[in-house]
N, C-alpha and C. Protein backbone atom coordinates (compact mmCIF):
# COMPACT_ATOMS: atom_id res chain seq x y z
N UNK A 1 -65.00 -2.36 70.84
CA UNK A 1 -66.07 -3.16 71.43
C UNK A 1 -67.23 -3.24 70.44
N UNK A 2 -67.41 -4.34 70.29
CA UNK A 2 -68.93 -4.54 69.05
C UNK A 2 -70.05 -4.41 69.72
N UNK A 3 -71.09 -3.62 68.74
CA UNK A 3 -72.22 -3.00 69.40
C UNK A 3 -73.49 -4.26 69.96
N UNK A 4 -74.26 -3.74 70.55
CA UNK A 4 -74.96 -4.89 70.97
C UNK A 4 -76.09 -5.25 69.43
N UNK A 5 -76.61 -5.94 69.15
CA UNK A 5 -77.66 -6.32 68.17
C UNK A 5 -78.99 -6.18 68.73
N UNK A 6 -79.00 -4.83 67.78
CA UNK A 6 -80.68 -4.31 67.70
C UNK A 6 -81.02 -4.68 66.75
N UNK A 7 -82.07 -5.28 66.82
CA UNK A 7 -82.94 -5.68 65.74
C UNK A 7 -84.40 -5.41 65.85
N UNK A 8 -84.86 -4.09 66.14
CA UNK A 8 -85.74 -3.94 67.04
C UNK A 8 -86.61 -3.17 65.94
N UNK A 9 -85.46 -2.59 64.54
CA UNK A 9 -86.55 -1.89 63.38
C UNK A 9 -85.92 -2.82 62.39
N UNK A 10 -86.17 -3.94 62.32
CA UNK A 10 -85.55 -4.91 61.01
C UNK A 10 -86.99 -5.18 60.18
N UNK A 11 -87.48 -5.44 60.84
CA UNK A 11 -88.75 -6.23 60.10
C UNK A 11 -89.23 -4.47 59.22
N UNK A 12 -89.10 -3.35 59.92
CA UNK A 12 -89.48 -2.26 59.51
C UNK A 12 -88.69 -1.87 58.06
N UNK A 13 -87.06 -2.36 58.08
CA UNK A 13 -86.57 -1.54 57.00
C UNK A 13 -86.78 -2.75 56.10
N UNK A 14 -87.12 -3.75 56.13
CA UNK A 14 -87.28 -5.26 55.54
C UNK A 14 -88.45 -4.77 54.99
N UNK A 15 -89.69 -4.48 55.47
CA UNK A 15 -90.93 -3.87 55.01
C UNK A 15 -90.84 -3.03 53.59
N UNK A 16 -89.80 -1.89 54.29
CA UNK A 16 -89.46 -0.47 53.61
C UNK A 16 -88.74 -1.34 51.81
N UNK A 17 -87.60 -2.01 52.33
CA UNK A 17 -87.01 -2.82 51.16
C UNK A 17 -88.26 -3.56 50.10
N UNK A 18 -89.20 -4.11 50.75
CA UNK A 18 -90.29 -4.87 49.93
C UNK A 18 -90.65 -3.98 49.19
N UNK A 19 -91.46 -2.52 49.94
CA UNK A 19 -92.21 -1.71 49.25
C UNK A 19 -91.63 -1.12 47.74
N UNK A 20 -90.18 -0.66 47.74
CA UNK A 20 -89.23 -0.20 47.31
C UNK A 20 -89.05 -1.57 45.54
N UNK A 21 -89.07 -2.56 46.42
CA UNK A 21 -88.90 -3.33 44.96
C UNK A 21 -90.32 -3.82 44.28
N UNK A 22 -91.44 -3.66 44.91
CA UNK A 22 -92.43 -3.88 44.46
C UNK A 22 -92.86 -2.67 43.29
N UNK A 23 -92.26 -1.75 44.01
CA UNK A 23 -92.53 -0.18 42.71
C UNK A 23 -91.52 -0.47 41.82
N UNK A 24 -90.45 -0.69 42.02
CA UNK A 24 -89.28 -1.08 41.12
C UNK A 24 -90.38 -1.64 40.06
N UNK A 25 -90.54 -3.07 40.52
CA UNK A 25 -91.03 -4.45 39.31
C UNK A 25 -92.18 -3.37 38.56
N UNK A 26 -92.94 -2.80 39.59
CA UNK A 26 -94.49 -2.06 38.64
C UNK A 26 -94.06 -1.27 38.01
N UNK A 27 -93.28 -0.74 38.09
CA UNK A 27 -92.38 0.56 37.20
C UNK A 27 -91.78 -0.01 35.82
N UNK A 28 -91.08 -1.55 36.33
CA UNK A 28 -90.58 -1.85 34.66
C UNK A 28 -91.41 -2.56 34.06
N UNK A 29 -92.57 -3.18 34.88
CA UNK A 29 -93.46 -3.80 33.92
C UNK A 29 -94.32 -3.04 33.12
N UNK A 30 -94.64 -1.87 33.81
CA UNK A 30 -95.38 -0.83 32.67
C UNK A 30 -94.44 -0.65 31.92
N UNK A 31 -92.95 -0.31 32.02
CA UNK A 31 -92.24 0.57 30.86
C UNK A 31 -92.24 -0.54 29.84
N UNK A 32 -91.94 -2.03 30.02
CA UNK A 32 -91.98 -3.24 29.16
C UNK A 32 -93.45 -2.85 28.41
N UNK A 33 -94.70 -2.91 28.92
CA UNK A 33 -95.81 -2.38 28.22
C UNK A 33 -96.03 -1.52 27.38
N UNK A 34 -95.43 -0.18 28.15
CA UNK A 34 -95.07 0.68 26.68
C UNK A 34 -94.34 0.91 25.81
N UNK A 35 -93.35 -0.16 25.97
CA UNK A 35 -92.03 0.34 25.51
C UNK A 35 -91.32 -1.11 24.83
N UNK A 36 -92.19 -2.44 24.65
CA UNK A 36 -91.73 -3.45 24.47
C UNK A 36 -91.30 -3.22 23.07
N UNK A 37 -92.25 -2.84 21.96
CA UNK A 37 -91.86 -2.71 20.08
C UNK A 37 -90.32 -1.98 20.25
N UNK A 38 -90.05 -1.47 21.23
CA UNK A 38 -89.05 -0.11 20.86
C UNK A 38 -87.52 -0.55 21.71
N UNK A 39 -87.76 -1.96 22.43
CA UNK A 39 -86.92 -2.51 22.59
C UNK A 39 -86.22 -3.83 22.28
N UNK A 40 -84.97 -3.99 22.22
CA UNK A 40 -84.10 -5.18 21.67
C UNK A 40 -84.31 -6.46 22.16
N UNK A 41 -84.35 -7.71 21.60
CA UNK A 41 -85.16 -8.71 22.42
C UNK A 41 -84.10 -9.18 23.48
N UNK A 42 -82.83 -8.71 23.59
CA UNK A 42 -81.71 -8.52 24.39
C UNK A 42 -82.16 -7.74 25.51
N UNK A 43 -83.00 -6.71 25.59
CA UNK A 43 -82.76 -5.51 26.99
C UNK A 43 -84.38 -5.76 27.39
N UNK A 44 -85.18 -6.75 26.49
CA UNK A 44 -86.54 -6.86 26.66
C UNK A 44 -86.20 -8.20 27.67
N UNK A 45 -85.54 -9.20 26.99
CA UNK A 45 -85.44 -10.66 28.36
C UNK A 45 -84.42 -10.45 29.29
N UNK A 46 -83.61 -8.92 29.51
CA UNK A 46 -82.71 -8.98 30.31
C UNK A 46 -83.91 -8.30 31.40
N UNK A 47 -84.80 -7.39 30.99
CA UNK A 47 -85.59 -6.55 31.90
C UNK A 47 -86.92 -7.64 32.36
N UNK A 48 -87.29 -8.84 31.44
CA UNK A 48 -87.87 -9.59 32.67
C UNK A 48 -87.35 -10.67 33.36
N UNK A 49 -86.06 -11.12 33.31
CA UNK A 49 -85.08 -11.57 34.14
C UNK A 49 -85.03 -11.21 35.35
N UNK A 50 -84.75 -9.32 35.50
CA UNK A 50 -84.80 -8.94 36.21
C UNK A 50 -85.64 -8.48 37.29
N UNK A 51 -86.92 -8.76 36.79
CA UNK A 51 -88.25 -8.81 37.36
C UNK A 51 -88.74 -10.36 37.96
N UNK A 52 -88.21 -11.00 37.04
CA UNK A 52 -88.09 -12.29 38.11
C UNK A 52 -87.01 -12.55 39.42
N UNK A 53 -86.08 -11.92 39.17
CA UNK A 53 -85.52 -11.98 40.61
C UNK A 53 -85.80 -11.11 41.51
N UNK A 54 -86.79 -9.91 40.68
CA UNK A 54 -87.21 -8.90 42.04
C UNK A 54 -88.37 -9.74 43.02
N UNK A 55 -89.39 -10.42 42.11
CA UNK A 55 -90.39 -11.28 42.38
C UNK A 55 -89.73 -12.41 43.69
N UNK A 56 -88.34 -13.01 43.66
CA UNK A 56 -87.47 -13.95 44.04
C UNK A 56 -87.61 -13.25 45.47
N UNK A 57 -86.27 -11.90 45.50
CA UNK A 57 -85.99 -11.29 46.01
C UNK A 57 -87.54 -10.82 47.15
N UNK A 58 -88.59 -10.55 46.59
CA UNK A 58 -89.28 -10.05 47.63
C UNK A 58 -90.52 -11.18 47.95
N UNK A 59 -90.05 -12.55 47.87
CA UNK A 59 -90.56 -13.53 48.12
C UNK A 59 -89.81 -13.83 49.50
N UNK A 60 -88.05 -13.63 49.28
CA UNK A 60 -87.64 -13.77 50.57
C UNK A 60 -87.13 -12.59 51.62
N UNK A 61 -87.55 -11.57 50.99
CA UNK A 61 -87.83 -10.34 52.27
C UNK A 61 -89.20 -10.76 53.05
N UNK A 62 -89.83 -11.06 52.24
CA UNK A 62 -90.88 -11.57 52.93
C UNK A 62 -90.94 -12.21 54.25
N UNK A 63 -90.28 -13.67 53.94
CA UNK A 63 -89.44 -14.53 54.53
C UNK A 63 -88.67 -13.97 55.69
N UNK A 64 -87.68 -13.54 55.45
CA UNK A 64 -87.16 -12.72 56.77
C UNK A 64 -87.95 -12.06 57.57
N UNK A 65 -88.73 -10.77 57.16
CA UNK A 65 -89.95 -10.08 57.59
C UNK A 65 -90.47 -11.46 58.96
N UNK A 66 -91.17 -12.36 58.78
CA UNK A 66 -91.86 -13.18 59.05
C UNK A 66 -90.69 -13.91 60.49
N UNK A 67 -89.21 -14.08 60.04
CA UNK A 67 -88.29 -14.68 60.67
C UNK A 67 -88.11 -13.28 62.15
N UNK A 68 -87.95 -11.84 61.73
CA UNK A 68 -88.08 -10.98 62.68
C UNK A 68 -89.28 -10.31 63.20
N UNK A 69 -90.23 -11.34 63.07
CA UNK A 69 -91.78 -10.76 63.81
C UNK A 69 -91.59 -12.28 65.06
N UNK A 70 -91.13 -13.57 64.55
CA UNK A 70 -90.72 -14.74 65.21
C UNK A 70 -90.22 -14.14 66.35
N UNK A 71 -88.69 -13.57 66.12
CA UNK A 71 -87.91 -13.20 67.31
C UNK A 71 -88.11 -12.50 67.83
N UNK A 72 -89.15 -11.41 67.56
CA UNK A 72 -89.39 -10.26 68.31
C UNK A 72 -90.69 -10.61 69.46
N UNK A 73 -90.89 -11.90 69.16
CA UNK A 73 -92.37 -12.32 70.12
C UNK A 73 -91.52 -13.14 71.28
């Protein structure tokens, strides 16, 4: 039997997920700061690639966030 759908802490772990990649991005943008001379221009545009899709990524947690404060009213 499939469980019923709680969604009653979504917007909460959706929150938790934002917070989580926002330290991510601040974490590699300082290490890019200190650490740009000492890296390959290969692992330097792969690491702000990847900061652009964290940016992406918590543009649409956001988004959801916003979609389960909707349903919860």
């Amino acid at each position: 039997m499939a469980k019923p759908d709680d969604r009653s802490d979504n917007a909460e772990k959706l929150e938790e997920a934002v917070q989580n990649t926002i330290e991510n991005l601040e974490q590699s943008e300082h290490y890019l700061d200190e650490h740009s001379v000492e890296l390959s221009p290969e692992e330097s545009s792969a690491l702000r690639q990847k900061n652009e899709n964290r940016r992406a990524a918590i543009d649409s947690l956001r988004s959801e966030i916003q979609d389960e404060q909707e349903y919860a009213e």
